[in-house]
Structure formats: C-alpha cells, structure tokens
Protein backbone atom coordinates (compact mmCIF):
# COMPACT_ATOMS: atom_id res chain seq x y z
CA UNK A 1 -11.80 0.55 13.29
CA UNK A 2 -8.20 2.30 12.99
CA UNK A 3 -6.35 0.11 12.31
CA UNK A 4 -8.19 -0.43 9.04
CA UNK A 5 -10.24 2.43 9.00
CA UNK A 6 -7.64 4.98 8.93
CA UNK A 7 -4.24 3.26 9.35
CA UNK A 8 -4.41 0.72 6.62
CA UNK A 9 -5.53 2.39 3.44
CA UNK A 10 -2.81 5.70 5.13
CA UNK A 11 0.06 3.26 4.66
CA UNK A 12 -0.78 1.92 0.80
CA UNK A 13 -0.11 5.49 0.25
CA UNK A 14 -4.06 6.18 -0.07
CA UNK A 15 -5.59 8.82 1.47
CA UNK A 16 -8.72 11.28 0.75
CA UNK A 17 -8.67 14.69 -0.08
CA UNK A 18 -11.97 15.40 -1.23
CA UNK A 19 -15.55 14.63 0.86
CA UNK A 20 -18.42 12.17 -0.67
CA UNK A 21 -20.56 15.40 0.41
CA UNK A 22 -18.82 17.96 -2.28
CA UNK A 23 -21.24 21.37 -2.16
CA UNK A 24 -24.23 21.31 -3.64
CA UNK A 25 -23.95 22.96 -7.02
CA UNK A 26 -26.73 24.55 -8.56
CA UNK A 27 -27.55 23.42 -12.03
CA UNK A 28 -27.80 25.37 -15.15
CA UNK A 29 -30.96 23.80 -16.47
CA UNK A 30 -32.27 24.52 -12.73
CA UNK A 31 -35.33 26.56 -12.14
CA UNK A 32 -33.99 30.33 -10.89
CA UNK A 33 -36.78 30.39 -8.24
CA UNK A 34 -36.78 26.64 -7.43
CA UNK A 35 -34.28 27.52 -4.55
CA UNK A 36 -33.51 22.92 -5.37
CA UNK A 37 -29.67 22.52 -5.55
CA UNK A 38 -28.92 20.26 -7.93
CA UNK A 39 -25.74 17.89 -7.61
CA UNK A 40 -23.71 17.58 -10.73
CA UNK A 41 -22.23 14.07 -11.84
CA UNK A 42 -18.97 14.48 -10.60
CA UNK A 43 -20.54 12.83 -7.54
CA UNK A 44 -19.15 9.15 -8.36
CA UNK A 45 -16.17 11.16 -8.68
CA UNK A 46 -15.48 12.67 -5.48
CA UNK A 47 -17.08 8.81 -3.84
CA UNK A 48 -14.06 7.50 -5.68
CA UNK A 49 -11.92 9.33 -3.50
CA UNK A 50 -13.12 9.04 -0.03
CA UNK A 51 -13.97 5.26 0.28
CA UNK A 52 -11.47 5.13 2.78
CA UNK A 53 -12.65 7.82 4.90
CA UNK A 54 -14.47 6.70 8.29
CA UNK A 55 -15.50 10.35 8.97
CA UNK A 56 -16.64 12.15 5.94
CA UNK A 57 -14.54 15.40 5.09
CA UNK A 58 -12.00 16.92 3.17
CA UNK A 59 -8.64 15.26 5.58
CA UNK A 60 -8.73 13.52 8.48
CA UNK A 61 -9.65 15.31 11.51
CA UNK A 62 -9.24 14.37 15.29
CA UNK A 63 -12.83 14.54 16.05
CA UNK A 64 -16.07 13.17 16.06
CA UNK A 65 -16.03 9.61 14.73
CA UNK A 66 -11.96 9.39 14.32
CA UNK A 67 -10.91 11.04 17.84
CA UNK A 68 -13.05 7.85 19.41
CA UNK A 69 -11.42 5.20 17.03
CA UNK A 70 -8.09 7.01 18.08
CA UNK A 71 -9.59 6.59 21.74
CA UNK A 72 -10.05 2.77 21.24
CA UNK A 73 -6.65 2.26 19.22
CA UNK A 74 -4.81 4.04 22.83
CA UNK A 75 -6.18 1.47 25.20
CA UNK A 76 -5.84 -1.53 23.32
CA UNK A 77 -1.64 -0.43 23.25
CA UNK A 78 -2.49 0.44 26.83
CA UNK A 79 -4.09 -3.16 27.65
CA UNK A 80 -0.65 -4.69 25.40
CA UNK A 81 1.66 -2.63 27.22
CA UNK A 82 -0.01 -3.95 30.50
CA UNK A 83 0.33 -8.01 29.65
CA UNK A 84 3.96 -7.78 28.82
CA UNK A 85 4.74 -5.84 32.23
CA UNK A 86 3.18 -8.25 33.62
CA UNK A 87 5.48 -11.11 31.99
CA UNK A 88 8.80 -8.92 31.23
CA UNK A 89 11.91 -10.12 32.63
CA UNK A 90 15.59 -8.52 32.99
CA UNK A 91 16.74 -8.96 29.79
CA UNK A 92 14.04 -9.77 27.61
CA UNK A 93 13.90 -8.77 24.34
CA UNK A 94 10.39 -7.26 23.03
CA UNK A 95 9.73 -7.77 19.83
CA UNK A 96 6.64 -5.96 18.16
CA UNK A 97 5.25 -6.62 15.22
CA UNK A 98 2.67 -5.00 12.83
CA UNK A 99 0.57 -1.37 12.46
CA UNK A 100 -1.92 -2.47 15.66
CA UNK A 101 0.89 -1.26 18.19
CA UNK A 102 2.68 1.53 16.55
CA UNK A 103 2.34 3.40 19.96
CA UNK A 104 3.29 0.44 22.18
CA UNK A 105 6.87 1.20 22.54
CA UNK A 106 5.52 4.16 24.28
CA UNK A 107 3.57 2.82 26.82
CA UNK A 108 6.34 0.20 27.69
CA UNK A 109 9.22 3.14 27.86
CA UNK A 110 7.63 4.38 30.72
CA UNK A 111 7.03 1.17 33.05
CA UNK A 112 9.69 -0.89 31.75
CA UNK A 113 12.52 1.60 30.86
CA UNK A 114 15.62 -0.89 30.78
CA UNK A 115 14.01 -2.93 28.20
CA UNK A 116 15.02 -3.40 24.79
CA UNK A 117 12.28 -2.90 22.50
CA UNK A 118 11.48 -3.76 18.34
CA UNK A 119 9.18 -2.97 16.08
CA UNK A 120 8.53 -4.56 12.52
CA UNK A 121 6.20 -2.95 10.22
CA UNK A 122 4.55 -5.82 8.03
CA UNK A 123 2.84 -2.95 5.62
CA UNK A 124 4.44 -0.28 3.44
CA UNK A 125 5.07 3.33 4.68
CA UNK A 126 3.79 5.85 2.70
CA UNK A 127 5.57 9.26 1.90
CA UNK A 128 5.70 12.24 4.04
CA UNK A 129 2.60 14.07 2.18
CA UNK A 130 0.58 11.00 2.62
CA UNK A 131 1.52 10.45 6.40
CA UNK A 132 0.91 13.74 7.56
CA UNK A 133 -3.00 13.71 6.39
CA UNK A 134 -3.54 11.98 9.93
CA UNK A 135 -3.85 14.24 12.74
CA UNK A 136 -2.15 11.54 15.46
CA UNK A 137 0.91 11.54 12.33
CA UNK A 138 3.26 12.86 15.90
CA UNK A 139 1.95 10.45 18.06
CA UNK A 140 2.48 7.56 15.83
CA UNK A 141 5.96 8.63 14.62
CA UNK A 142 6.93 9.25 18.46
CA UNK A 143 5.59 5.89 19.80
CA UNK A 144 7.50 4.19 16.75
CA UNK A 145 10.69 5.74 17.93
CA UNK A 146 10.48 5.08 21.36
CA UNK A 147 11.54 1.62 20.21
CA UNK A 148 15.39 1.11 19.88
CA UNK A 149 14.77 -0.86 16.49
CA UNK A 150 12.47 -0.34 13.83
CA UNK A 151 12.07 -2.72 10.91
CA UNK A 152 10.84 -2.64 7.59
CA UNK A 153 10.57 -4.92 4.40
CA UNK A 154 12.08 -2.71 2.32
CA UNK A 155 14.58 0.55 2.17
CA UNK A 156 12.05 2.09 0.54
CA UNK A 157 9.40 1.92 3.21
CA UNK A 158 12.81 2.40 6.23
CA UNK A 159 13.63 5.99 3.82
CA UNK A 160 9.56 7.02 3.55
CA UNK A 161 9.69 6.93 7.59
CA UNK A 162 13.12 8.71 7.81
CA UNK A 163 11.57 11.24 5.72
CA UNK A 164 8.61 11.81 7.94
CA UNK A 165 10.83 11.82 11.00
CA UNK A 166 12.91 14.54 9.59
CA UNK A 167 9.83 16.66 7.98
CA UNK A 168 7.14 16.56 10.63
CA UNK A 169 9.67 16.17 13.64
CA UNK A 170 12.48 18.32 12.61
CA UNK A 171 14.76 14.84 13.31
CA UNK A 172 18.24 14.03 11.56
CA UNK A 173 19.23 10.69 10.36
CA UNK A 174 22.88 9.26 9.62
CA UNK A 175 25.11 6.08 9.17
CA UNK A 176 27.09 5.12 13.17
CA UNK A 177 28.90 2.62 14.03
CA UNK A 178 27.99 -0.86 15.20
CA UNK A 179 29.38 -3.12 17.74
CA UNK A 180 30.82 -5.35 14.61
CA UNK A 181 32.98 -2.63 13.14
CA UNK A 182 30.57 -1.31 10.58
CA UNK A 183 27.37 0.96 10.31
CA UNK A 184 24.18 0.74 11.24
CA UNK A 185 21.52 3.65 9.62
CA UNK A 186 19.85 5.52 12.83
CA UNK A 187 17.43 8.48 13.67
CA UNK A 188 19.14 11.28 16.80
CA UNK A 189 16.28 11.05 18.97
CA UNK A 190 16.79 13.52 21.68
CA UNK A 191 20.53 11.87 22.02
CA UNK A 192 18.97 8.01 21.46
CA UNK A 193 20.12 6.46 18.70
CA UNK A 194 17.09 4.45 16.96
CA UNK A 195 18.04 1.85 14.63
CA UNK A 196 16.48 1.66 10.98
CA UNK A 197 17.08 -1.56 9.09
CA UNK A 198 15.62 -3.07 6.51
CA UNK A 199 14.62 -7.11 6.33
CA UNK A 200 13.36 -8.48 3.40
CA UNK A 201 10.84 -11.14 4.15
CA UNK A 202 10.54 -14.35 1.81
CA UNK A 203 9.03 -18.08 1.83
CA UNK A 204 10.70 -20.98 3.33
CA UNK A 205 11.04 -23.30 -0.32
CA UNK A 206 11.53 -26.64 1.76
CA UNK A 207 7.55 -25.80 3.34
CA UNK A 208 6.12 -24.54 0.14
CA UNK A 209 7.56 -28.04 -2.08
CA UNK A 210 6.56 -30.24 1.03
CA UNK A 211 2.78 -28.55 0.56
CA UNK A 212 3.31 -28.91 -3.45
CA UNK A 213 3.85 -32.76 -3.07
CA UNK A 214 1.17 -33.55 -0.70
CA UNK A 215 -1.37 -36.33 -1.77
CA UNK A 216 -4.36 -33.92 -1.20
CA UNK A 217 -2.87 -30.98 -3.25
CA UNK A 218 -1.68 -33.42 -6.22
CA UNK A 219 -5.14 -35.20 -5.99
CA UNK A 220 -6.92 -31.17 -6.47
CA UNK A 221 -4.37 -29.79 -9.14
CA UNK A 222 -5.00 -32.79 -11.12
CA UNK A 223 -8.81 -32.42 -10.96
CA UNK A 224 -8.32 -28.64 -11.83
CA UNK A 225 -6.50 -29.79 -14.83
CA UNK A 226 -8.89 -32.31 -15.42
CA UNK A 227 -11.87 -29.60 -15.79
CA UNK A 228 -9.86 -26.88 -18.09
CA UNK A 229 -8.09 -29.77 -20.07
CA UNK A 230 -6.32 -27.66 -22.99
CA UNK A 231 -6.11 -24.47 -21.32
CA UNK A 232 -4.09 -22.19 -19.89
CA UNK A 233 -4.64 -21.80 -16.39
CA UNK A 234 -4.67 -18.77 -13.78
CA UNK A 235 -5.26 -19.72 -10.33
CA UNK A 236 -5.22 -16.57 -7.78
CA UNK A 237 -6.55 -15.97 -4.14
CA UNK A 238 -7.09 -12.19 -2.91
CA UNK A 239 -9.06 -10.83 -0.29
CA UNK A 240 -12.26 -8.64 -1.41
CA UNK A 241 -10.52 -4.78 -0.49
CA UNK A 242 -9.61 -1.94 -2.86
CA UNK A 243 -6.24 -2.59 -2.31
CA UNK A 244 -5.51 -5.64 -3.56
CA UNK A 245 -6.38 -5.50 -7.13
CA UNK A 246 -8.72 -8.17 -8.20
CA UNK A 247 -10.48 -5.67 -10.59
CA UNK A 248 -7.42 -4.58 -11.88
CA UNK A 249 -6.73 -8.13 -12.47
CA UNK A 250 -10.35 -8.66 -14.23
CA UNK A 251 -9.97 -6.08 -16.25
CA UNK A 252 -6.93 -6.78 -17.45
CA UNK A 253 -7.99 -10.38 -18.48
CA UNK A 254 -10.85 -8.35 -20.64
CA UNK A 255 -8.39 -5.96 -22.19
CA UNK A 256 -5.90 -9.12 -22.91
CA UNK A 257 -8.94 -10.93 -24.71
CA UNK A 258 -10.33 -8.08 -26.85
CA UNK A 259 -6.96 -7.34 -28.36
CA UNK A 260 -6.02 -11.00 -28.74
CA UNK A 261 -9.37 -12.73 -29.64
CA UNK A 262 -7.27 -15.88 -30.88
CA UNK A 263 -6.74 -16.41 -27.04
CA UNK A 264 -10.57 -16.92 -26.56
CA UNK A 265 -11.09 -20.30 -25.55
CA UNK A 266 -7.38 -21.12 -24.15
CA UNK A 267 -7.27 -19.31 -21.14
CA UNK A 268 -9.33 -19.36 -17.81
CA UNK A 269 -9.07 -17.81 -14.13
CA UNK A 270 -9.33 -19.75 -10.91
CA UNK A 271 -9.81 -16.66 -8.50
CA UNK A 272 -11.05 -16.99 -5.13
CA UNK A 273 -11.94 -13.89 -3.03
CA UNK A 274 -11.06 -14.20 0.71
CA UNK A 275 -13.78 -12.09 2.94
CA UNK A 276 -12.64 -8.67 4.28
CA UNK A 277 -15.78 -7.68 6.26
CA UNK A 278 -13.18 -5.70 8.60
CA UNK A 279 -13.09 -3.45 5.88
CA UNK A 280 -16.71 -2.19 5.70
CA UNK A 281 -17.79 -0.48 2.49
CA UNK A 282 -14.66 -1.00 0.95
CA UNK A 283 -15.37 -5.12 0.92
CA UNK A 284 -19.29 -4.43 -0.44
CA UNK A 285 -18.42 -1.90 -2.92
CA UNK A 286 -15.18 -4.23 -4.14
CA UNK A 287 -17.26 -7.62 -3.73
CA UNK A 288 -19.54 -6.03 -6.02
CA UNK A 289 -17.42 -4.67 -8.66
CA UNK A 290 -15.55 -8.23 -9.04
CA UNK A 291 -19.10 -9.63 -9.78
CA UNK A 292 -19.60 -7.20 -12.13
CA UNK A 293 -17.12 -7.86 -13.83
CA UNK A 294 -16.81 -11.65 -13.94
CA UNK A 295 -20.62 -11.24 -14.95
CA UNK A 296 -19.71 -9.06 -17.92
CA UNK A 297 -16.78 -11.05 -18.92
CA UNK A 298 -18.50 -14.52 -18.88
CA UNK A 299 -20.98 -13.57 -20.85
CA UNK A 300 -18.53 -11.82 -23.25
CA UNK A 301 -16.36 -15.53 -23.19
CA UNK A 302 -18.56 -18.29 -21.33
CA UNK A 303 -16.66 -20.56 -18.44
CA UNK A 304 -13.43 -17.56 -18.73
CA UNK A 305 -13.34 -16.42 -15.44
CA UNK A 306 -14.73 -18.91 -11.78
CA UNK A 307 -14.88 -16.90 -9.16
CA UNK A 308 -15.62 -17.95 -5.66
C-alpha cells in the first residue's frame, strides 16, 4: 500500500530514480536487419534501484497505480479523523503517532478547530532531495503542520523536516519563547507557531531485566548455550525487508571469516527473520537473498549461521 509502498522506503532516505524498464538498447553483436532490441546487462542494475517503486518509472508520479494508493491513504485519515470527532472532548489532547496519519491533523483542523493536536514520527525523515521525489511531498508536509506539535526521535530527523518546510514551502523556522522562560524551536505557519522537538525514545531497564530473569528465558538461553558449547554466540531477530540489513549482516560474517580463518569453528549466528509480507517483492527478493547466503556460508563453515 502507501504506507509501505511509497512512504516507508521515502523516509529511510530510499527512493528510485531509474525504471526496471530502462530502453531497450540495441546490441552490437545484433543482427542490423533483425529489427530484435537487445537489453544489455545493466538490467540487474537499474532492478537494484527501483525495488521500492509500486508504479514502474523514472520518480514517483501521481497517477495510475500511486494516485489510487494516495486515494486509499486519504480516506483511511478521513475514517481516523471521523472516530476521534466522534469521541473528542473540550480539552482533550490528540496525540498522533506514526507515518499512517501524516495528513490527520488536517482533517481534524477543520471539524475540531479548538483542539490541540500531536504528531510523533516513529521513522526517520529523509532530506529535502529525497522528500520531494513524492508528488503528495505538499500535502504531507501541510497535514504534518496543521498539528501544533510535531515530534521526532532525533534532531536530525526534526532539522531534515525543517529543511523541507523551508525548501518546498518557502517556510521560516526559529527559536521563541516558552511558557517556562526558555525556547522552544518552531516553524511560522501562516502566523501559527508549530512546535519541533525532539524525544529520544529508549527501553524501560526494570522490564527488559524482569524478562532476562524469567524461568522460561533462563531455561532457553541455557539450552542455546548448551547446543554451541565453546562458541561465541550471535543471536539477532530482523524482519525479511531491504531495509533492515540481514544481508549486510551475512555478509559481513563471511568477510569476518575469510580474513580471520582462525575464527572458524568459534563463532555462530542465531538469526531469526520476522515475516514482512506487507512489503511485497521487497520480502521475496530479501527472503531469498538471506537463504542464499546462509546456504553459501554453511557450506563454506558447516552449523555457522541457523537461520529461521
């Protein structure tokens, strides 16, 4: 869909210029009267490049495919914006959180105008040259500042959208003052102030050593020991997409062993490879690659790498 169609691989910072149909280009070796194009090799190439495309060009366009996931991605803010109008009360605070209702604050600014409305972006935000590859790139920044708070994990992600604002909306940003004496970073929107801030997230320790210490966690880590006595052990849980890195990962456990052969035999990885179907060819063409490669490297070093 959008979200992770379009949206998704958009804010890693990935995006595809070229099309997995370049022009055909006439080979060399090619009969003159055959009148049969013949595509070069550089076909894997531009593939490479446009995995993340969900309508096959050179940018994305508004049309065709795209302008109907755009379509879909409106009414389900819509259908959002109509549940919490339904439950909104004076002086509620709406709180919105991830890339599935960038536009919501939109939608709500029009029925429920005295309400005070956040967003918090859970993803990165990619830089002005990536962002404005999408057509909706106005739509999305508007319906993000229609919110009087935006949120972000890091500065770096708050400055990549302050950026955009300023570049593709012509808005300016500065330091104001707050309520408690000090400053608070915000976007002039048409004489609204919107408030940037950045909030790192983190783990809660008390949870994570409460999980650590539980009977059935011991009872597995000490089986997992059990197996791989003597070794060194990886243990790491992804889900199958481009984006996450498990080849990197594999490959990098290859490299590792080639140039220190005296680790052979010492080390092994636990990784387990969470389903990302959402994803479409993305998940097949990663699933596959991962197998691949923890085909090619178990039979390189037996019982290195368990994948499941």
């Amino acid at each position: 869909g959008f979200c992770k169609g379009v949206l998704w691989p958009v804010l890693h910072n990935v995006t595809s210029v070229y099309s997995s149909q370049p022009d055909n280009v006439v080979s060399p070796s090619a009969g003159a009267g055959s009148g049969m194009p013949h595509r070069s090799n550089s076909d894997s190439q531009f593939s490479e490049y446009s995995m993340d495309d969900v309508e096959q060009g050179p940018i994305h366009g508004g049309r065709g495919r795209e302008k109907e996931l755009w379509a879909a991605y409106n009414t389900v803010n819509r259908k959002f914006a109509e549940v919490v109008v339904q439950c909104f009360n004076e002086g509620d605070l709406v709180w919105i959180h991830g890339f599935h209702l960038l536009i919501l604050p939109s939608y709500l600014t029009r029925r429920i105008p005295m309400a005070k409305v956040g967003i918090f972006l859970h993803t990165p935000f990619p830089s002005s040259e990536i962002f404005r590859t999408l057509w909706c790139r106005e739509d999305l920044l508007r319906g993000i500042l229609n919110a009087d708070q935006v949120g972000f994990h890091l500065f770096e992600y708050a400055r990549h959208f302050l950026t955009c604002c300023r570049r593709l909306l012509g808005l300016n940003y500065g330091m104001i003052p707050d309520s408690s004496g000090g400053h608070t970073l915000a976007i002039d929107q048409q004489g609204r102030h919107v408030i940037v801030t950045s909030i790192h997230a983190g783990i809660e320790p008390p949870v994570l050593n409460q999980i650590l210490h539980h009977e059935s966690t011991l009872k597995e880590a000490g089986q997992i020991r059990a197996r791989y006595y003597g070794k060194t052990i990886f243990c790491s849980i992804d889900r199958l997409e481009s984006l996450k890195g498990i080849p990197l990962k594999l490959l990098a456990i290859e490299r590792f062993l080639r140039r220190c052969p005296e680790w052979v035999g010492k080390i092994v990885l636990i990784q387990v490879g969470i389903s990302a179907f959402e994803r479409g060819d993305d998940h097949i063409k990663t699933r596959n690659e991962v197998m691949e490669m923890v085909n090619r490297i178990n039979e390189l070093w037996p019982g290195t790498v368990h994948f499941q």
